[in-house]
N, C-alpha and C. Protein backbone atom coordinates (compact mmCIF):
# COMPACT_ATOMS: atom_id res chain seq x y z
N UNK A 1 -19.53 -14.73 -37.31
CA UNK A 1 -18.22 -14.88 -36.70
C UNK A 1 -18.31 -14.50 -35.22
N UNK A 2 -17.65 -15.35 -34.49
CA UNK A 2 -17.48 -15.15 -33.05
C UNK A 2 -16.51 -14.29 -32.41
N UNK A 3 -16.88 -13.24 -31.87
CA UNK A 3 -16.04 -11.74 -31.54
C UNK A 3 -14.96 -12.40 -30.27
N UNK A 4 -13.71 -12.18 -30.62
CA UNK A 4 -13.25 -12.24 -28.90
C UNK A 4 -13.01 -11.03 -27.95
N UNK A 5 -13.01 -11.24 -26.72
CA UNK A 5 -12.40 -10.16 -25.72
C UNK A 5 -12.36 -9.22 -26.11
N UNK A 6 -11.29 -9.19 -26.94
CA UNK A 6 -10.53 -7.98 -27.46
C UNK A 6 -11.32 -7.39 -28.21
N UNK A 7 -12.08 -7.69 -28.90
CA UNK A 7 -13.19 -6.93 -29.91
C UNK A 7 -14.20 -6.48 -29.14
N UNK A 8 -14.53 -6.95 -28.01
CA UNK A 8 -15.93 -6.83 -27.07
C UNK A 8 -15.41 -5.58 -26.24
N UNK A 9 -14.12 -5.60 -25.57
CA UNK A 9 -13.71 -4.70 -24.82
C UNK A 9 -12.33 -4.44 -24.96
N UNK A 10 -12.24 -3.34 -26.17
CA UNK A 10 -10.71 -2.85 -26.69
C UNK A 10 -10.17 -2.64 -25.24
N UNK A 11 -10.69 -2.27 -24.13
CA UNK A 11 -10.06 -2.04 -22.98
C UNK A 11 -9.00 -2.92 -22.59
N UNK A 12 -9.00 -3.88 -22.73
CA UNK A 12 -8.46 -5.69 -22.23
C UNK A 12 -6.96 -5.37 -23.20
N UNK A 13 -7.01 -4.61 -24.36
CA UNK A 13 -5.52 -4.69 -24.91
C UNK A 13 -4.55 -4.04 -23.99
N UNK A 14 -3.54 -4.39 -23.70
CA UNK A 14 -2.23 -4.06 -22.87
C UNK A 14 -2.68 -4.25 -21.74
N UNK A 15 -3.65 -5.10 -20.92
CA UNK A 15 -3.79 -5.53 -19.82
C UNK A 15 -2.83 -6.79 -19.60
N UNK A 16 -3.13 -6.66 -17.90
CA UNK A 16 -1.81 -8.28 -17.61
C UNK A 16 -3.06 -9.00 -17.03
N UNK A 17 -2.76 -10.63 -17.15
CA UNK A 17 -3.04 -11.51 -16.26
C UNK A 17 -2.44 -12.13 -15.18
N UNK A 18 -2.93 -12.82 -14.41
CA UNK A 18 -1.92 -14.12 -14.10
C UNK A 18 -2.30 -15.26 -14.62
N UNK A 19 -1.25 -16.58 -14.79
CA UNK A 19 -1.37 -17.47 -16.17
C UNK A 19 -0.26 -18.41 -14.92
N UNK A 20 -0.57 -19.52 -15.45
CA UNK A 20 0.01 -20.69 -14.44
C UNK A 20 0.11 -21.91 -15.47
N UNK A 21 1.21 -22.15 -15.22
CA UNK A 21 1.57 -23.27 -16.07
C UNK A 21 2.51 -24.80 -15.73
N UNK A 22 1.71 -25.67 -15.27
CA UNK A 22 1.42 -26.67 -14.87
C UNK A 22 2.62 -28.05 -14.88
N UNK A 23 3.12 -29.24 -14.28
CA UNK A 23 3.44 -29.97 -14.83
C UNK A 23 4.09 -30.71 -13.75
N UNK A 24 4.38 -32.40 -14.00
CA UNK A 24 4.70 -33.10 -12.90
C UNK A 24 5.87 -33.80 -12.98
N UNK A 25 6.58 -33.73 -11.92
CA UNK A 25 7.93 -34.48 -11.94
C UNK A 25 7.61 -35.66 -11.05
N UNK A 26 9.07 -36.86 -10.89
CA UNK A 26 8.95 -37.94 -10.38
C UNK A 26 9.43 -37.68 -8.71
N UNK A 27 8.50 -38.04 -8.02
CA UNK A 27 9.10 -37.93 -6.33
C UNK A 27 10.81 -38.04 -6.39
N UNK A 28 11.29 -38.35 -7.13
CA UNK A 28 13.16 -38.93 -6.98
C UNK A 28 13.57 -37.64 -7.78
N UNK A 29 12.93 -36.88 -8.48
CA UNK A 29 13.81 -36.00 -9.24
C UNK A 29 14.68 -34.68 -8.05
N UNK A 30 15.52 -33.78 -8.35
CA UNK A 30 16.27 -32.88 -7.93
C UNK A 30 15.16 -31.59 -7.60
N UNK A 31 13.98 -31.43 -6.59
CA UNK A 31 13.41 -30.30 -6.70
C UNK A 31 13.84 -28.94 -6.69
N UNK A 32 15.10 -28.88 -6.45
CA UNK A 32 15.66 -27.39 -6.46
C UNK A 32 15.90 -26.99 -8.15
N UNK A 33 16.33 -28.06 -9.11
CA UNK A 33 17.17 -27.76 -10.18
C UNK A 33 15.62 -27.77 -10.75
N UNK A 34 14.40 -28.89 -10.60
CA UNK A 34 13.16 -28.44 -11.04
C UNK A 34 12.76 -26.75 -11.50
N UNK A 35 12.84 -26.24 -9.81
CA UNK A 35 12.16 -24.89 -9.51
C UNK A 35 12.94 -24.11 -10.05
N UNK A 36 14.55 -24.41 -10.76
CA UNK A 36 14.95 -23.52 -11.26
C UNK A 36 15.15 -23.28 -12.49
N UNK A 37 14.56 -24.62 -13.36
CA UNK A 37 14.60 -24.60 -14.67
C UNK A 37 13.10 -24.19 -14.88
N UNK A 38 11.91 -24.28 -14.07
CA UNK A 38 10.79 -23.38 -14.00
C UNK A 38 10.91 -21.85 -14.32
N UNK A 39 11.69 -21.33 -13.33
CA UNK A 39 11.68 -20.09 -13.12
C UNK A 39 12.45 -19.50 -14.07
N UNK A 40 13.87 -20.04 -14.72
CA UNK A 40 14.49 -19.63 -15.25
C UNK A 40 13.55 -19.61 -17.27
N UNK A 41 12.87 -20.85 -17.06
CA UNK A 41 12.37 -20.92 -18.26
C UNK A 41 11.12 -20.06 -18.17
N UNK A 42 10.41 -19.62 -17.36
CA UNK A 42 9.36 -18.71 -17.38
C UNK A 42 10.21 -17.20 -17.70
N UNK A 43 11.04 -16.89 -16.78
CA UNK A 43 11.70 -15.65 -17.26
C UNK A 43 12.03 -15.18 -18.28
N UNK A 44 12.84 -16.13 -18.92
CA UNK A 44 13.14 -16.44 -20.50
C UNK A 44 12.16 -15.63 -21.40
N UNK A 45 11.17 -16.44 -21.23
CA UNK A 45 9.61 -16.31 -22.22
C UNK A 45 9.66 -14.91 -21.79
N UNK A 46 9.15 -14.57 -20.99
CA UNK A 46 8.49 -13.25 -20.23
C UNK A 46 8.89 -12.28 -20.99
N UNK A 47 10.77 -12.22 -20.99
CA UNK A 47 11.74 -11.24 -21.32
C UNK A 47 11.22 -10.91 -22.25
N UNK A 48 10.55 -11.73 -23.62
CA UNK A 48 10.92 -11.65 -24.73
C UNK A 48 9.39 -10.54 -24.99
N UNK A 49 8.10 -10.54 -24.02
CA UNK A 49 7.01 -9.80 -24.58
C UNK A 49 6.80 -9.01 -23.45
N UNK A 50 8.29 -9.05 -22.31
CA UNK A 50 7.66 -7.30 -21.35
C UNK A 50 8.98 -6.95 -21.31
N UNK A 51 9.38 -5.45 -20.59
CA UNK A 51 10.63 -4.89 -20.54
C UNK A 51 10.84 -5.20 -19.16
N UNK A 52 9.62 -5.42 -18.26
CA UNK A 52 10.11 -5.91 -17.04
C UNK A 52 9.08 -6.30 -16.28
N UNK A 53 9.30 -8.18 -16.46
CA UNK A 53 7.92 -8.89 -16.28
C UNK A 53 8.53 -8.97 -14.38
N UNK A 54 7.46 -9.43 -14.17
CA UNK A 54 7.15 -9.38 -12.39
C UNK A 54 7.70 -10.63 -12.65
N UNK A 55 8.67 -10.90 -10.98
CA UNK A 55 9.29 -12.35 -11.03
C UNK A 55 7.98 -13.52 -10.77
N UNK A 56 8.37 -14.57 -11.38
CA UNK A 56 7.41 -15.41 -11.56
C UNK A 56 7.59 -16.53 -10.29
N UNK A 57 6.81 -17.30 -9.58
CA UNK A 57 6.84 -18.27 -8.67
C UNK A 57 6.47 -19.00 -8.77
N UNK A 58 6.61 -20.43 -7.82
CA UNK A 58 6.62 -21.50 -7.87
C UNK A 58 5.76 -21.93 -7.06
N UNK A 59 4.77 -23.04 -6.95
CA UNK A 59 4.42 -23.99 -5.69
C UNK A 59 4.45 -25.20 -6.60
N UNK A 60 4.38 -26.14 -5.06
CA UNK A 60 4.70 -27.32 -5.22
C UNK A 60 3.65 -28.42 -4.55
N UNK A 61 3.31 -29.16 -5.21
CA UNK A 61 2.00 -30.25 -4.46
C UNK A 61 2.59 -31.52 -4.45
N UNK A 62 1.98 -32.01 -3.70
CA UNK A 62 2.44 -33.65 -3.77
C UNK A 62 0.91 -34.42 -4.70
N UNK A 63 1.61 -34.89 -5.29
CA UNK A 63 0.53 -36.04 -6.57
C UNK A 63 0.78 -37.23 -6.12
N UNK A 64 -0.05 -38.11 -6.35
CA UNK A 64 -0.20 -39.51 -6.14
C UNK A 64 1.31 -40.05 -7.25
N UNK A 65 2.01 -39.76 -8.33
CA UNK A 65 2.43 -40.34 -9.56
C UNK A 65 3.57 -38.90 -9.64
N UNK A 66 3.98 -38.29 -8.41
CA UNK A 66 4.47 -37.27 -8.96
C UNK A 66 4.69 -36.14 -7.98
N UNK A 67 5.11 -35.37 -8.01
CA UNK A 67 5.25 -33.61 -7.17
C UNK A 67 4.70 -32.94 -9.00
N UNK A 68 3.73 -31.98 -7.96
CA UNK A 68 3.29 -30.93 -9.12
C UNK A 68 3.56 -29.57 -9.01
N UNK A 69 3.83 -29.37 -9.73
CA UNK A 69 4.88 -27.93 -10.21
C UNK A 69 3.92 -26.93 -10.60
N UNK A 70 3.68 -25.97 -10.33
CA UNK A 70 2.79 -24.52 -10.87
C UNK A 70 3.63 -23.29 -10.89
N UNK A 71 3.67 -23.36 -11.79
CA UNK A 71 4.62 -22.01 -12.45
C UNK A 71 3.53 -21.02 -12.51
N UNK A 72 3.82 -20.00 -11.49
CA UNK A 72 2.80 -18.57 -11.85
C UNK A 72 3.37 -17.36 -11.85
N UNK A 73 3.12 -16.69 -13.01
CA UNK A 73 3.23 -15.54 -13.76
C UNK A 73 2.60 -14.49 -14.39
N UNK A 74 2.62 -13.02 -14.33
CA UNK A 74 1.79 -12.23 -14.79
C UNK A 74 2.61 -12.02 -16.37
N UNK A 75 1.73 -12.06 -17.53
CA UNK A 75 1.84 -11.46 -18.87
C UNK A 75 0.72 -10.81 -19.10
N UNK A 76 0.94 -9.90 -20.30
CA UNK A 76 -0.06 -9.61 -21.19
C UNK A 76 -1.37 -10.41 -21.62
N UNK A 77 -2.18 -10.20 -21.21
CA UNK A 77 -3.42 -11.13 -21.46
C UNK A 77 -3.73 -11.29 -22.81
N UNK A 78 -3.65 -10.82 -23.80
CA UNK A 78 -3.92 -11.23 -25.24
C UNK A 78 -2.55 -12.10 -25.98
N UNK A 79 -1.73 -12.18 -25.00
CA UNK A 79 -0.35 -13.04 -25.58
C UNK A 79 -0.58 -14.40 -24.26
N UNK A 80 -1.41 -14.70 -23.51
CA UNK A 80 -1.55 -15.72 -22.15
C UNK A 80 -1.01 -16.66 -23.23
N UNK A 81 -1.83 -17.57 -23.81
CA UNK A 81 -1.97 -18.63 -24.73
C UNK A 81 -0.54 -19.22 -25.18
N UNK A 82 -0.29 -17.93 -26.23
CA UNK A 82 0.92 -18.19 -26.88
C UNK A 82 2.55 -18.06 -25.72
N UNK A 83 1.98 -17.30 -24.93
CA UNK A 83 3.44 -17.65 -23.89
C UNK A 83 3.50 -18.52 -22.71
N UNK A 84 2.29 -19.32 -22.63
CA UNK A 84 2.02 -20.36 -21.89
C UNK A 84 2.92 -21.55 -22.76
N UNK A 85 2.07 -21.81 -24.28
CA UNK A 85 2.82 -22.49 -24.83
C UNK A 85 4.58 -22.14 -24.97
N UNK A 86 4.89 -21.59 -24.67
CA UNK A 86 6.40 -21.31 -25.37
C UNK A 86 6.95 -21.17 -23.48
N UNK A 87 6.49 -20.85 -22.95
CA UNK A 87 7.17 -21.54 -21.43
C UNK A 87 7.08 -23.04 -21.98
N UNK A 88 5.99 -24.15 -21.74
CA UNK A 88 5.60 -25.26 -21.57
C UNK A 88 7.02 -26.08 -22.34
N UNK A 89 7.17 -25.20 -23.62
CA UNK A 89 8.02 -25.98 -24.83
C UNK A 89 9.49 -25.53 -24.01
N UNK A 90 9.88 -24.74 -23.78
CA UNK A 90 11.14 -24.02 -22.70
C UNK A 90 11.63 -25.45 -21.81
N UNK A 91 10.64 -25.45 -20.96
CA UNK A 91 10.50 -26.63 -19.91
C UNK A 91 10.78 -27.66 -19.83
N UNK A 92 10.26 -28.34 -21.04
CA UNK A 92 9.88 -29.45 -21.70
C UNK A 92 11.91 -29.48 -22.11
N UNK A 93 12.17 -28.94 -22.84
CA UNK A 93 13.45 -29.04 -23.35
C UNK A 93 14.43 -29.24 -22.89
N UNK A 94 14.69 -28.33 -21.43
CA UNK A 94 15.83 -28.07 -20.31
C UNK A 94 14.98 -29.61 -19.23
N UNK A 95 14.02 -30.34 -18.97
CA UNK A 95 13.96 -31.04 -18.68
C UNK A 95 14.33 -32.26 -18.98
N UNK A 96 13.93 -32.62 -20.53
CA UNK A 96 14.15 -33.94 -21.38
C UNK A 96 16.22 -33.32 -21.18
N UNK A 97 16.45 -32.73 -21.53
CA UNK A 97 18.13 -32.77 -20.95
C UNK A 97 18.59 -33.21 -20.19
N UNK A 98 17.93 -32.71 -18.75
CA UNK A 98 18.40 -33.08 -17.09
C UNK A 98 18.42 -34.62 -16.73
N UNK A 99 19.71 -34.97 -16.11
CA UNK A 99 19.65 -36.23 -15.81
C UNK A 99 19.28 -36.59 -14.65
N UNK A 100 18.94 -35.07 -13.68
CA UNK A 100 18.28 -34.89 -12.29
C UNK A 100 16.94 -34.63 -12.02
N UNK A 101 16.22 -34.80 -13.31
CA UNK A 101 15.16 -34.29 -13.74
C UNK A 101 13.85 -35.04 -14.29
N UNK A 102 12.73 -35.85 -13.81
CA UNK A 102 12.51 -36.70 -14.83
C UNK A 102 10.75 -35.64 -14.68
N UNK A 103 10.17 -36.40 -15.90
CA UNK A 103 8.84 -36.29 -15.98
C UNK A 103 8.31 -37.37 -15.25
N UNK A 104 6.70 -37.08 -14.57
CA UNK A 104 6.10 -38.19 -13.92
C UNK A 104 5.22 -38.48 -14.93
N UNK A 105 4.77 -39.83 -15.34
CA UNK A 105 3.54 -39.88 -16.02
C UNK A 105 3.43 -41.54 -15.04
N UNK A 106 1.52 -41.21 -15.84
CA UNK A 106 1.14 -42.89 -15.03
C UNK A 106 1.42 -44.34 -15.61
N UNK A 107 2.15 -44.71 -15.56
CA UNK A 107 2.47 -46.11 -16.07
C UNK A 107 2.35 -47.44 -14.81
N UNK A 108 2.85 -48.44 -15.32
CA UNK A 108 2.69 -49.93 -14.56
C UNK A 108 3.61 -50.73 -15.00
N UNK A 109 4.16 -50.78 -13.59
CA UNK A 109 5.74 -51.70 -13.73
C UNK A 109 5.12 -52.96 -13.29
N UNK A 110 5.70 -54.19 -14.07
CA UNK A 110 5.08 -55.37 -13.68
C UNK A 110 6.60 -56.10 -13.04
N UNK A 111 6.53 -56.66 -12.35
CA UNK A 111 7.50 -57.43 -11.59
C UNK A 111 7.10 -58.43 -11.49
N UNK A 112 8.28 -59.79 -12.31
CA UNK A 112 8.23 -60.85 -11.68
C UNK A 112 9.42 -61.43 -10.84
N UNK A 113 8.76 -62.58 -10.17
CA UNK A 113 9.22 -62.45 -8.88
C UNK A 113 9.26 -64.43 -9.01
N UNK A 114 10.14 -64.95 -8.09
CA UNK A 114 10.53 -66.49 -8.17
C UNK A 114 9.74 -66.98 -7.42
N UNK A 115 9.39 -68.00 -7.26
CA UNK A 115 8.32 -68.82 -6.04
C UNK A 115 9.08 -69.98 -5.76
């Protein structure tokens, strides 16, 4: 059996990381209501496994298909995983809602056109 971290170096229990959690909107979406359903949905999570997580931040990139969003946050390092996922699902939810809000993915619009 393959030991993790935590078995190799009990030290690592109740340590924090930082943990960044990823994702792309459409150049047309609302970037303020973005950064705040980020932040608000990282907080959320946080609340639930510290008594008082460090505020979490934002940057922002420009993508070829998109603006990219990096949500960064310090948690507990043996919970990274599971509260990465449960931001991601947070996100995901208060986004698919927003009508100011879209996801970017890569697709191909075909246009026809009259001659």
């Amino acid at each position: 059996k393959q030991k993790t971290a935590y078995e190799i170096m009990p030290s690592l229990v109740g340590s924090e990381m930082c943990k960044e959690t990823e994702f792309i909107v459409t150049h047309e979406s609302n970037l303020n209501k973005v950064k705040k359903i980020a932040i608000s949905s990282t907080e959320k999570v946080l609340s639930r496994y510290m008594n008082k997580p460090k505020e979490p931040y934002i940057r922002v990139y420009f993508q070829s298909n998109g603006m990219g969003i990096h949500t960064r946050y310090v948690c507990p390092a043996e919970k990274r995983e599971e509260i990465a996922s449960e931001i991601t699902q947070e996100i995901f939810a208060k986004i698919s809602s927003s009508k100011e809000v879209n996801f970017a993915y890569q697709h191909q619009d075909v246009l026809l056109r009259k001659k």
